[in-house]
C-alpha atoms as a PDB file:
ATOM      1  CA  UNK A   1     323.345 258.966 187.346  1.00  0.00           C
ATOM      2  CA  UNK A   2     321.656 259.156 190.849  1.00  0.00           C
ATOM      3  CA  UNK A   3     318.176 258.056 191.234  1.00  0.00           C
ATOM      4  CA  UNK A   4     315.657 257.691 193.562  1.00  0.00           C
ATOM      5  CA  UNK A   5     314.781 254.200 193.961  1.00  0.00           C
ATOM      6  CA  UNK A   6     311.323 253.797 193.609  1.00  0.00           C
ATOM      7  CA  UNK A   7     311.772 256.089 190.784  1.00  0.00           C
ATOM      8  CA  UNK A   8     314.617 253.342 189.102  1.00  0.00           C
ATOM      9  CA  UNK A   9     311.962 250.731 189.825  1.00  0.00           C
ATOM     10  CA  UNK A  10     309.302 252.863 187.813  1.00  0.00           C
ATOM     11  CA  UNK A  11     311.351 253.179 184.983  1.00  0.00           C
ATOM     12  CA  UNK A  12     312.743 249.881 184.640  1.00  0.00           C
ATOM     13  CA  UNK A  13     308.939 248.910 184.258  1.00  0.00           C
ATOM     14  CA  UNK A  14     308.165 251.500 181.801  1.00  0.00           C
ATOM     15  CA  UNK A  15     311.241 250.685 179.656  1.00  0.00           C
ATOM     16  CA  UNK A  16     309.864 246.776 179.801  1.00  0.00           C
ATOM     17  CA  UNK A  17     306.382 248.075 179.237  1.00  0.00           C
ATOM     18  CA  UNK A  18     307.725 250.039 175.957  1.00  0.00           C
ATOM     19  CA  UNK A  19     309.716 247.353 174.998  1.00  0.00           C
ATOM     20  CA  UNK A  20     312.984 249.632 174.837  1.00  0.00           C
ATOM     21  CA  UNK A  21     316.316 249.721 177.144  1.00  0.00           C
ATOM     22  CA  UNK A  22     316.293 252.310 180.066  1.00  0.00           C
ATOM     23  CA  UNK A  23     319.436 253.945 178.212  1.00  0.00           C
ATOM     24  CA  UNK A  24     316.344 254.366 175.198  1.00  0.00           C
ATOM     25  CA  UNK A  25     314.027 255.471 177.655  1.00  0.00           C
ATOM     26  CA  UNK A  26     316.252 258.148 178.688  1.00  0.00           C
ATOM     27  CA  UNK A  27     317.084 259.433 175.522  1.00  0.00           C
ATOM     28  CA  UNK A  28     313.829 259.678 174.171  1.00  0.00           C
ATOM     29  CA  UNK A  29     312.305 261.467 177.164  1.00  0.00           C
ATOM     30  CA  UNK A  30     315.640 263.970 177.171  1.00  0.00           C
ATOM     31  CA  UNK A  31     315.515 264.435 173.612  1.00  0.00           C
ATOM     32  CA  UNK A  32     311.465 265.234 173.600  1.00  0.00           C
ATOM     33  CA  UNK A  33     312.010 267.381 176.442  1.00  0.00           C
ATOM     34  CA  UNK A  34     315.144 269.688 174.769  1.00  0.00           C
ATOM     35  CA  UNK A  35     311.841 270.416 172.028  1.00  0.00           C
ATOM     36  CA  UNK A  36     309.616 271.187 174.865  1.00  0.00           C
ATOM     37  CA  UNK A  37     307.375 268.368 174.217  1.00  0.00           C
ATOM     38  CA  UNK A  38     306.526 265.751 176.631  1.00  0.00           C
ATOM     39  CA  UNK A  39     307.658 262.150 175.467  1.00  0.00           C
ATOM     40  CA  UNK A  40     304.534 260.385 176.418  1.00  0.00           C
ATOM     41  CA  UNK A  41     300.815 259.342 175.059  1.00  0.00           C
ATOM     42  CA  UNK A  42     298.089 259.597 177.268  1.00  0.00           C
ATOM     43  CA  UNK A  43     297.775 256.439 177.424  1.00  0.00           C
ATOM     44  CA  UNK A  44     301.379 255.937 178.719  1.00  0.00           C
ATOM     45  CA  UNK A  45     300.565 258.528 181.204  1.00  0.00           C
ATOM     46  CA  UNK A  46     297.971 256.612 182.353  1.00  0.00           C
ATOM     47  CA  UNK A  47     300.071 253.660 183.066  1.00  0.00           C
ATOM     48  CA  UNK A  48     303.006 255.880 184.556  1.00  0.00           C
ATOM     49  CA  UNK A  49     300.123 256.729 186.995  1.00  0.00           C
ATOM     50  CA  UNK A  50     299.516 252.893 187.989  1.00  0.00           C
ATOM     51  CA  UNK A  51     303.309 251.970 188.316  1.00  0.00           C
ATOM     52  CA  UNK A  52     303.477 254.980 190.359  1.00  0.00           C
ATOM     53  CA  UNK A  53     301.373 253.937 193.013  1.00  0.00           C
ATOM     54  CA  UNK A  54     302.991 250.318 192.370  1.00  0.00           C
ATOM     55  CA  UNK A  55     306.080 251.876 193.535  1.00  0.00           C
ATOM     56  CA  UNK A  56     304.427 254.300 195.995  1.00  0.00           C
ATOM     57  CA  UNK A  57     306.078 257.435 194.379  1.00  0.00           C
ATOM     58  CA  UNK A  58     304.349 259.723 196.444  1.00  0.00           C
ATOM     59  CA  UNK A  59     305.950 263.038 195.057  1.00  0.00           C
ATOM     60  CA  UNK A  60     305.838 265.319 192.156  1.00  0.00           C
ATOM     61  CA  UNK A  61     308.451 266.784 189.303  1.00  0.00           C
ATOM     62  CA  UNK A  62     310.150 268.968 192.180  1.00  0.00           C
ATOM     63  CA  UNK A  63     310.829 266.134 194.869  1.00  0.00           C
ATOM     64  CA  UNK A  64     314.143 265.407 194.079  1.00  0.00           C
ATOM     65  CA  UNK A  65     314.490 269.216 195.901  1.00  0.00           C
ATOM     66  CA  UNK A  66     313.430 267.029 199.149  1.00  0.00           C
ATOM     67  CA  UNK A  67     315.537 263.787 199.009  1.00  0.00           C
ATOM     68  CA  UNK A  68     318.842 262.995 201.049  1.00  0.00           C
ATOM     69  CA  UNK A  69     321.860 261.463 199.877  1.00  0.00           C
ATOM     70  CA  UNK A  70     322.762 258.386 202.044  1.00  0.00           C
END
């Protein structure tokens, strides 16, 4: 699986945070969003927005449209 860094970074923290594996993380979030639910409590979200200006993810759902392989 390809991922942005900053992004890997944020997740690794979140998986910590939730005390759960990334390979958890993943699942969960896939498996809420095949229901078309979103996997997270508000106050997740508001932690997702502090490690996301921890990691300076400056970019929104669609900015994987923007990056470049290297």
């Amino acid at each position: 699986m390809r991922l942005e860094k900053r992004l890997e970074a944020l997740l690794h923290d979140l998986a910590e945070h939730n005390h759960v594996s990334l390979t958890s993380l993943f699942e969960e979030t896939f498996l809420h969003t095949l229901d078309g639910v979103g996997p997270h409590t508000k106050s997740t979200l508001r932690y997702i927005e502090k490690l996301k200006e921890k990691h300076g993810i400056d970019y929104d759902s669609h900015g994987s449209y923007r990056f470049l392989e290297q």
